[in-house]
Protein backbone atom coordinates (compact mmCIF):
# COMPACT_ATOMS: atom_id res chain seq x y z
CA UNK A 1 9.69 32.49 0.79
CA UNK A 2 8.11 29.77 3.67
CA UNK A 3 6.47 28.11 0.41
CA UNK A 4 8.99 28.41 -2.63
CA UNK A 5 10.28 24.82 -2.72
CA UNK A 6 13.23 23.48 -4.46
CA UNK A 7 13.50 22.51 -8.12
CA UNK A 8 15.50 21.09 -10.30
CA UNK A 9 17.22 18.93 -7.74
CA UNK A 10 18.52 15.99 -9.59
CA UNK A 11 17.54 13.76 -7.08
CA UNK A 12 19.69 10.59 -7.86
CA UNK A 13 18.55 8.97 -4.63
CA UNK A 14 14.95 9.24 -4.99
CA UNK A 15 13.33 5.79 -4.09
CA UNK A 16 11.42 4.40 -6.68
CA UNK A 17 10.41 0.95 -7.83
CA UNK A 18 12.15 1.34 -11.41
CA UNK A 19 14.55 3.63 -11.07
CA UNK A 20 14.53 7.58 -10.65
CA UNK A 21 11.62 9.36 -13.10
CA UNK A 22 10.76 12.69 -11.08
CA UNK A 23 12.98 15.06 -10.04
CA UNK A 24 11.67 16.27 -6.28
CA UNK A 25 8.10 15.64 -4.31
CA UNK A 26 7.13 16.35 -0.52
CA UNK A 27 3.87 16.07 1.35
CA UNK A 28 3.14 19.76 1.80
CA UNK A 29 0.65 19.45 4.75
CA UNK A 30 -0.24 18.53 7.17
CA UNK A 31 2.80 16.78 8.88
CA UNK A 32 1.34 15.60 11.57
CA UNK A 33 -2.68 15.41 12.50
CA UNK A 34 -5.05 13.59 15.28
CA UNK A 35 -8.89 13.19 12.90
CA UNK A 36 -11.91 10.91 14.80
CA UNK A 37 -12.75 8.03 12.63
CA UNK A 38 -15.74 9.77 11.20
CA UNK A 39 -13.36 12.80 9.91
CA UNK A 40 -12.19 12.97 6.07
CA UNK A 41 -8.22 13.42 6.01
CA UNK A 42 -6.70 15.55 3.43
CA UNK A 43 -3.12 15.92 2.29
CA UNK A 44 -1.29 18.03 -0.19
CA UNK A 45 2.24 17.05 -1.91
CA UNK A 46 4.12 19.16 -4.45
CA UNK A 47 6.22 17.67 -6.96
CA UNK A 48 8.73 18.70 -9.63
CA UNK A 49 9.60 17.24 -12.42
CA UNK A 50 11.29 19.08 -15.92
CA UNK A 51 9.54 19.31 -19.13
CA UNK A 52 6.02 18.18 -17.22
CA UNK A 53 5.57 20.55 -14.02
CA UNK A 54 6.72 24.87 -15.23
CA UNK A 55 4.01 26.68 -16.01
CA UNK A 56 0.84 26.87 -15.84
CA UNK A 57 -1.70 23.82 -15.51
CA UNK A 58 -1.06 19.89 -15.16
CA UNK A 59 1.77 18.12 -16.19
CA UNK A 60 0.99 15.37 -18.67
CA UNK A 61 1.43 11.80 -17.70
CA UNK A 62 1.31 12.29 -13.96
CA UNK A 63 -0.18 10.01 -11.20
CA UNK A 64 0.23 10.96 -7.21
CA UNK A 65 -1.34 8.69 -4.53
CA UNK A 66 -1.43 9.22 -0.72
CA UNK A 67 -0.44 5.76 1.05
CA UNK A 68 -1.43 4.81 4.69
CA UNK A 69 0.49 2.26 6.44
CA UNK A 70 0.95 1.25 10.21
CA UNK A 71 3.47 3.72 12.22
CA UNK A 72 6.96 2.98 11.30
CA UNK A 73 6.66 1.00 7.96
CA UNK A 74 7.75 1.79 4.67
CA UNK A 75 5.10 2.49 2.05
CA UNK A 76 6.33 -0.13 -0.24
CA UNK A 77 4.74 -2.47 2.29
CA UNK A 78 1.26 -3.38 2.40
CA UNK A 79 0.00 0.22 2.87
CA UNK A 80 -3.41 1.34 1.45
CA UNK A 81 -3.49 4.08 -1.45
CA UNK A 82 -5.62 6.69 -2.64
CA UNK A 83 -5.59 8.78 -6.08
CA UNK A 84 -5.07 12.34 -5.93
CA UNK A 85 -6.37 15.23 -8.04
CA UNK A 86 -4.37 18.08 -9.79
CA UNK A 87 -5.07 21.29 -7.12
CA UNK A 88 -3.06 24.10 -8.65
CA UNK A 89 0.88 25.57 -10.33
CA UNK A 90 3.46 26.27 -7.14
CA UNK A 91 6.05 28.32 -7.03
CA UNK A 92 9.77 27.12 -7.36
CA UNK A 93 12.80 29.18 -6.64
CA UNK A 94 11.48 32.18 -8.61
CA UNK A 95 8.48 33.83 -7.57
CA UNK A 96 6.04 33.18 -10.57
CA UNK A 97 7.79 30.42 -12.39
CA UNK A 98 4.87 28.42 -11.25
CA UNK A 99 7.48 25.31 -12.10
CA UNK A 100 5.78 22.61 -9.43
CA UNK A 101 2.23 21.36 -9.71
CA UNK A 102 0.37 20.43 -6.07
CA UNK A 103 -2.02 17.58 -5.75
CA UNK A 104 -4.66 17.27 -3.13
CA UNK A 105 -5.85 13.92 -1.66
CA UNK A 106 -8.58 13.19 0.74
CA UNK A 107 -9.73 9.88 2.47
CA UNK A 108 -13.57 10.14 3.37
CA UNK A 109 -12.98 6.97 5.78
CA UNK A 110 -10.97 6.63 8.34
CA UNK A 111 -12.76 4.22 10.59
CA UNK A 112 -10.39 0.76 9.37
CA UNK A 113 -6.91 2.57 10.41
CA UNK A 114 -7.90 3.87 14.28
CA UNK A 115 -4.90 4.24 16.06
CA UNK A 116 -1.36 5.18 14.71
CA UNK A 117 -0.26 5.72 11.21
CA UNK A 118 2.12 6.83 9.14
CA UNK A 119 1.50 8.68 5.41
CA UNK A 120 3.84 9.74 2.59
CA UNK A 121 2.76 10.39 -1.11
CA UNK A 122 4.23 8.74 -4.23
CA UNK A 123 4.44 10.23 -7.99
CA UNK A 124 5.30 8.64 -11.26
CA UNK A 125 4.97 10.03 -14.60
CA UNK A 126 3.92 7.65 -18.00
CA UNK A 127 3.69 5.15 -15.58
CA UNK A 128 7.20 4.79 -14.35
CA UNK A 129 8.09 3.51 -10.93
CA UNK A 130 7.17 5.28 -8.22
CA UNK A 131 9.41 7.97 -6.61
CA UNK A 132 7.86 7.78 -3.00
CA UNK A 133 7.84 10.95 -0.71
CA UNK A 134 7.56 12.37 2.92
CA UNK A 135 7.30 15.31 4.60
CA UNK A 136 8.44 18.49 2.81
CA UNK A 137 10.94 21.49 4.60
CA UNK A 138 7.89 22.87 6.48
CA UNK A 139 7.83 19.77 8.41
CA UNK A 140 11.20 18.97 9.30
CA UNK A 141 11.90 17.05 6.18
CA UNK A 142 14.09 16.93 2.93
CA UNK A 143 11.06 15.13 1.00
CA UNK A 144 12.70 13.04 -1.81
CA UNK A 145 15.50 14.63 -2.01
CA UNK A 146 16.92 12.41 0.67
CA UNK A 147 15.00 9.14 -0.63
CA UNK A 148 12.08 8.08 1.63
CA UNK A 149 12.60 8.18 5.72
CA UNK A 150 10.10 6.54 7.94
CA UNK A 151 11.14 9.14 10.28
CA UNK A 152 10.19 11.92 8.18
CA UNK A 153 6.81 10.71 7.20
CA UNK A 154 3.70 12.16 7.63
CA UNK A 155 1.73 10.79 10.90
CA UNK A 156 -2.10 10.07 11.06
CA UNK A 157 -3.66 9.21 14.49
CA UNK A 158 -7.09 8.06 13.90
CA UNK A 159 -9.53 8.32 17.04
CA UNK A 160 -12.94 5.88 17.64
């Protein structure tokens, strides 16, 4: 299945600011997208994480934020974030296990970042570090499986 994603992971290498707290996260879609300044950009990630994500509803203690930063920068840099809002359950490896939860994001202005940009998501749970993440298998990517890649992030090129 194009949209089954992988769970359960044990991601040691996830980049986070404190240390590894979620198992697996990936921007979803879009990978790549040209919007006009006066457009509204919106991004989905999945994420997995034991004990919070399988089954249905939100996990508990859960914060995701979509960053944008200039082209080629990581998103602990000075990037600009945005809270995202529970969507729906995902399936994992198992059709029905429902064991990721996606967010949605969306960014109403666009108008201060025309030009190029890169975006990637970032997830924390009980307000851990952040385990940072780019784009997912469906885009050419590993997501955080791999730690964060500038070359695998999501790109934004905002028009006048």
């Amino acid at each position: 299945d194009a949209d089954a994603d992988a769970d359960a992971d044990s991601d040691s290498d996830a980049d986070t600011d404190d240390g590894v707290l979620i198992d697996y996260c990936h921007i979803q879609w879009p990978c790549s997208q040209t919007l006009s300044a006066e457009d509204v950009f919106t991004s989905y990630g999945w994420f997995y994480h034991p004990d919070r994500t399988p089954g249905v509803g939100q996990g508990a203690g859960v914060e995701v934020e979509l960053g944008i930063g200039a082209d080629g920068t990581s998103p602990e840099l000075d990037w600009d974030w945005t809270t995202c809002t529970y969507n729906e359950d995902k399936d994992g490896l198992v059709p029905d296990d429902l064991a990721n939860d996606e967010y949605a994001c969306a960014i109403e202005s666009l108008g201060s970042i025309v030009g190029t940009n890169d975006f990637a998501m970032r997830v924390r749970v009980d307000e851990g570090g952040w385990t940072y993440c780019d784009l997912g298998p469906e885009c050419g990517g590993s997501g955080s499986s791999d730690g964060y890649n500038v070359e695998t992030a999501g790109h934004l090129e905002v028009t006048p």
